[in-house]
N, C-alpha and C. Protein backbone atom coordinates (compact mmCIF):
# COMPACT_ATOMS: atom_id res chain seq x y z
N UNK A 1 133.83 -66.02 125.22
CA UNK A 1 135.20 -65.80 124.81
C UNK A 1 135.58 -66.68 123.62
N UNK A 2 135.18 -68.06 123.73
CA UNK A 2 135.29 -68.41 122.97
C UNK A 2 135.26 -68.15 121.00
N UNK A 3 133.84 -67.61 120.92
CA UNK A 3 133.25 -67.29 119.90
C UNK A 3 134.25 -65.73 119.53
N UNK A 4 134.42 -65.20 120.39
CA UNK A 4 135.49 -63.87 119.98
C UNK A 4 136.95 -64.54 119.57
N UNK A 5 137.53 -65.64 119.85
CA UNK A 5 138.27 -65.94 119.49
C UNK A 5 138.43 -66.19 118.41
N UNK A 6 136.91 -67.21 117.92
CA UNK A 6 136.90 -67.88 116.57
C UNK A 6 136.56 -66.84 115.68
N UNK A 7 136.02 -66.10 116.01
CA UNK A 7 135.94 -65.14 115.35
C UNK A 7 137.09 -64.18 114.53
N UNK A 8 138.01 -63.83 115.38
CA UNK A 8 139.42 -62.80 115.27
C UNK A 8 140.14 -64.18 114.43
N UNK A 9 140.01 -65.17 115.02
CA UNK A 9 141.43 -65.86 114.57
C UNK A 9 141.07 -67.52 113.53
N UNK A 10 140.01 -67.85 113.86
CA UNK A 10 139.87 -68.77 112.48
C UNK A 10 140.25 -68.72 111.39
N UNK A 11 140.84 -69.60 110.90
CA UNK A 11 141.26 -69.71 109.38
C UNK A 11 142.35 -67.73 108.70
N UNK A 12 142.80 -67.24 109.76
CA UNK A 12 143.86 -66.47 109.92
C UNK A 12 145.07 -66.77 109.88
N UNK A 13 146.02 -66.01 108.82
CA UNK A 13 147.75 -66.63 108.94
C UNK A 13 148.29 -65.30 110.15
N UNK A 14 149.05 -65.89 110.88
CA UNK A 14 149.43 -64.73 111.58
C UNK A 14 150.75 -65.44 112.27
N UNK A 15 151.84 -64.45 112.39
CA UNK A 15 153.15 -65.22 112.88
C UNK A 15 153.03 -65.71 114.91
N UNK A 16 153.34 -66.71 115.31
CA UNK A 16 153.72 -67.29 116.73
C UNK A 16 153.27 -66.29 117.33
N UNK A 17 154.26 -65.35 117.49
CA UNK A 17 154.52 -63.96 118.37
C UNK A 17 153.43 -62.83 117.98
N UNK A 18 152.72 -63.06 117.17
CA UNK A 18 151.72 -62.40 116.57
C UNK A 18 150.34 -62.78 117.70
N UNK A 19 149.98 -64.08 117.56
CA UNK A 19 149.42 -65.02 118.44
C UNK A 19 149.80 -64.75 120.09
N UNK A 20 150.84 -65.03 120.54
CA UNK A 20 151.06 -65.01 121.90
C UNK A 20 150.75 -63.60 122.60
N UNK A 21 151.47 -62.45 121.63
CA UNK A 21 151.31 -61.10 121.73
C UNK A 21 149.58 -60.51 122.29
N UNK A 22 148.98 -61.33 121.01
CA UNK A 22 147.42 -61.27 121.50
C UNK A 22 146.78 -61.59 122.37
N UNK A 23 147.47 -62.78 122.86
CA UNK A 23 146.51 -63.71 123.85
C UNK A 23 147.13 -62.84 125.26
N UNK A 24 148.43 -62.75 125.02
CA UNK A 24 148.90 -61.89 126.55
C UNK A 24 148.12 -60.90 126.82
N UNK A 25 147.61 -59.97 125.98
CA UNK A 25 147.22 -58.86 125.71
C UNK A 25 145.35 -58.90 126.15
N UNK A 26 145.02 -59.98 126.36
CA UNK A 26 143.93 -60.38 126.50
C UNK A 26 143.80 -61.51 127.44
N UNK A 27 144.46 -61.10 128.21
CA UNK A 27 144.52 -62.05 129.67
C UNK A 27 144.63 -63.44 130.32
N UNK A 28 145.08 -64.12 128.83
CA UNK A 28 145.50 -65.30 128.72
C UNK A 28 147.10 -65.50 129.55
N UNK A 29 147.18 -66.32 130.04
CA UNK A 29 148.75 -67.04 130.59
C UNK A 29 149.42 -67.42 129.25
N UNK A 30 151.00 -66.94 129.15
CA UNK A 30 151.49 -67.62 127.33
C UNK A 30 151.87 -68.75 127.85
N UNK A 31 152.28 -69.41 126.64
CA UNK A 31 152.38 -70.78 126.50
C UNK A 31 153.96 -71.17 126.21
N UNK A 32 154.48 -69.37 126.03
CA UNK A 32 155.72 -69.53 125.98
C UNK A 32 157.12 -69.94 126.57
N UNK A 33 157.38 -70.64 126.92
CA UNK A 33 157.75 -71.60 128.14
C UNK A 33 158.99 -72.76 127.16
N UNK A 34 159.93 -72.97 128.36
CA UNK A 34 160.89 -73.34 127.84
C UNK A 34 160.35 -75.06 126.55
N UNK A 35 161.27 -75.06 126.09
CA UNK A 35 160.38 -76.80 125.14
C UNK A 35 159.12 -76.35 124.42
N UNK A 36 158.39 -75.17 124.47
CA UNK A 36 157.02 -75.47 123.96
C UNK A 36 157.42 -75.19 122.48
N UNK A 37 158.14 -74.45 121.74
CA UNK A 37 158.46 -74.77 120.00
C UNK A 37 158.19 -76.18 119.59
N UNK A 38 159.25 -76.74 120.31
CA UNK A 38 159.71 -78.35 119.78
C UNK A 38 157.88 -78.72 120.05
N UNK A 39 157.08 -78.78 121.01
CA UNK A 39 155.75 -79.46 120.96
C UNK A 39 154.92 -78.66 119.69
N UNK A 40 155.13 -77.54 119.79
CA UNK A 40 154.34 -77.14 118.82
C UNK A 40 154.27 -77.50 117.55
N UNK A 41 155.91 -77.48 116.95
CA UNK A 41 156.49 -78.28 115.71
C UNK A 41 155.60 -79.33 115.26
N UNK A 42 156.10 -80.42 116.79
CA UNK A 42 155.57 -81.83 116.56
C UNK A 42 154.21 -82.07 116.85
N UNK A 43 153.08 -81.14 117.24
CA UNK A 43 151.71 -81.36 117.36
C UNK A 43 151.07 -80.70 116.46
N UNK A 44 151.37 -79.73 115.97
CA UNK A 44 150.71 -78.68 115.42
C UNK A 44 149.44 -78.09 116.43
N UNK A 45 149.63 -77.63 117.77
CA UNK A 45 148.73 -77.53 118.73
C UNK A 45 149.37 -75.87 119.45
N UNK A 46 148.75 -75.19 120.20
CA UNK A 46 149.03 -74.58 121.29
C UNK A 46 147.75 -74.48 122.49
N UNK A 47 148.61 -73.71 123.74
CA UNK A 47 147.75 -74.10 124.88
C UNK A 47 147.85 -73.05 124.69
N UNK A 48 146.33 -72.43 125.35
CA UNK A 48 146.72 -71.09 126.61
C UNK A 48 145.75 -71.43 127.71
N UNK A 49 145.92 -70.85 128.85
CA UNK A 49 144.86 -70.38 129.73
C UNK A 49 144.79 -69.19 130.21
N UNK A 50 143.59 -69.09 130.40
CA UNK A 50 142.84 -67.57 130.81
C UNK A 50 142.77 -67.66 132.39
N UNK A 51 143.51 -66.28 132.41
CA UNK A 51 144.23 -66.21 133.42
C UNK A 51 142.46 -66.22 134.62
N UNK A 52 142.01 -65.42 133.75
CA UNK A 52 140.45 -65.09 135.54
C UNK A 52 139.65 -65.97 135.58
N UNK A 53 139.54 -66.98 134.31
CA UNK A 53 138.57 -68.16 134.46
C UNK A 53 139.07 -69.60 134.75
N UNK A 54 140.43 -69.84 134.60
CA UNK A 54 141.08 -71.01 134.55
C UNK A 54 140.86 -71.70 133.39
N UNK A 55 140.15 -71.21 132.36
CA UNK A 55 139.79 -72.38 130.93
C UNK A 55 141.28 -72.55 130.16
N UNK A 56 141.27 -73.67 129.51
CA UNK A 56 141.99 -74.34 128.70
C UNK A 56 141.66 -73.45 127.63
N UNK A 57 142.78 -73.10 126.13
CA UNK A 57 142.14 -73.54 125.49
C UNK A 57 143.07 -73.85 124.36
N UNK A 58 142.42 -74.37 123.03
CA UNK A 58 143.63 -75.49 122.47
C UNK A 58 143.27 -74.82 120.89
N UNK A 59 144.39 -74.38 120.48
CA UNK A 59 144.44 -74.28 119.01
C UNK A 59 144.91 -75.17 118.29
N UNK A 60 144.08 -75.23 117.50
CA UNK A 60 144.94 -76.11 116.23
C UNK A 60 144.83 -75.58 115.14
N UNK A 61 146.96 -76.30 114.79
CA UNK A 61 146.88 -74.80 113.58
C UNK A 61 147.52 -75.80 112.71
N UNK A 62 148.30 -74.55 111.89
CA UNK A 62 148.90 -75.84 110.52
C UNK A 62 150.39 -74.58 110.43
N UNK A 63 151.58 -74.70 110.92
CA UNK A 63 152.48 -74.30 110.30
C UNK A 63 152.92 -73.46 108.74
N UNK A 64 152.72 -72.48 108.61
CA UNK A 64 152.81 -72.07 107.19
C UNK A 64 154.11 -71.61 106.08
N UNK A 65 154.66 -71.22 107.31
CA UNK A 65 156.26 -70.67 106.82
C UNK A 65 157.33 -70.80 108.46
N UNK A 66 158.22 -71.19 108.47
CA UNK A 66 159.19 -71.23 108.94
C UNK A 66 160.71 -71.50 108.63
N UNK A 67 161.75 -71.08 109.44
CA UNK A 67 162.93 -71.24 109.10
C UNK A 67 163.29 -73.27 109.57
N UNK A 68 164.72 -73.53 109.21
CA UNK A 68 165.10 -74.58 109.21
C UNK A 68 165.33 -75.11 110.74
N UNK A 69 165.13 -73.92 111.47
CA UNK A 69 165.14 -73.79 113.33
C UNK A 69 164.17 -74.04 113.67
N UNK A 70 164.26 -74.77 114.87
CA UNK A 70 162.70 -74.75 115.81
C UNK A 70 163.06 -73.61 116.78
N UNK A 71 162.69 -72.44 116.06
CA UNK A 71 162.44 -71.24 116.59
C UNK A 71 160.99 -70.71 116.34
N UNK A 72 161.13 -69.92 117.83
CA UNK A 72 159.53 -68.95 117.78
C UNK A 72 159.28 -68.19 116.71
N UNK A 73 160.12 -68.08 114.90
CA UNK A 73 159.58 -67.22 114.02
C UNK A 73 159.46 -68.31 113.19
N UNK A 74 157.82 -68.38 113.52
CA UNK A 74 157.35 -68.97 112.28
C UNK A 74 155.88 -68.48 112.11
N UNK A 75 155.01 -68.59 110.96
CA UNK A 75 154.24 -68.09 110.65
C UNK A 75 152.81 -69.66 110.58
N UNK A 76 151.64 -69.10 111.01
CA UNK A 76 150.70 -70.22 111.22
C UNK A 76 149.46 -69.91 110.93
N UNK A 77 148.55 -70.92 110.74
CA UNK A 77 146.94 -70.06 110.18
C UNK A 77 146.06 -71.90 111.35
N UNK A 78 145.62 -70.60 111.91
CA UNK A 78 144.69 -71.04 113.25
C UNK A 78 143.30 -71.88 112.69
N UNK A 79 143.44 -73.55 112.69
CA UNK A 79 142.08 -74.40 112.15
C UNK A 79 141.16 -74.53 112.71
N UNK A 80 141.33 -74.31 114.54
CA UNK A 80 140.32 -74.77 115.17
C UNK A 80 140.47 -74.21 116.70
N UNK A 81 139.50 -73.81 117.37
CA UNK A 81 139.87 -72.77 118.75
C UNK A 81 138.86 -74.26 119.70
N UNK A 82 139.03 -74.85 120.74
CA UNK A 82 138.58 -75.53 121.29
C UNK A 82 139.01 -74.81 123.28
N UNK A 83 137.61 -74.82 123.67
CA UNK A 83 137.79 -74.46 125.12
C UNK A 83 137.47 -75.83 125.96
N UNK A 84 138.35 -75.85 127.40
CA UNK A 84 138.14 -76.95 127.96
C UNK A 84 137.76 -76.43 129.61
């Protein structure tokens, strides 16, 4: 799974909801959950887990476009897919 990830989404700009949309869609748990903007903002990170295996796994991205809100529309390009 991993490698399908890095694959689809390495070094890709694609908006939040673009991202979550996918991962739901592919049997991941979202990460969308009350507070998680504000962490995301301030880490430049997201979680998910997969829902049938229990794995972690941790993106790291870089913010590319957003509004002056810590709102879910912002746009991001995915640096690094790490499974735990």
């Amino acid at each position: 799974m991993i490698n399908k990830l890095r694959n689809e989404l390495l070094n890709k700009e694609l908006s939040f909801l673009q991202l979550d949309n996918l991962m739901t869609n592919n049997n991941f748990y979202s990460c969308f959950e009350n507070d998680i903007i504000e962490y995301i903002y301030s880490n430049n990170e997201i979680f998910y887990l997969k829902i049938d295996t229990e794995k972690q796994y941790k993106f790291d991205i870089k913010i590319t476009v957003s509004d002056d809100d810590l709102t879910e529309n912002f746009y991001l390009k995915v640096l690094n897919i790490e499974e735990y």
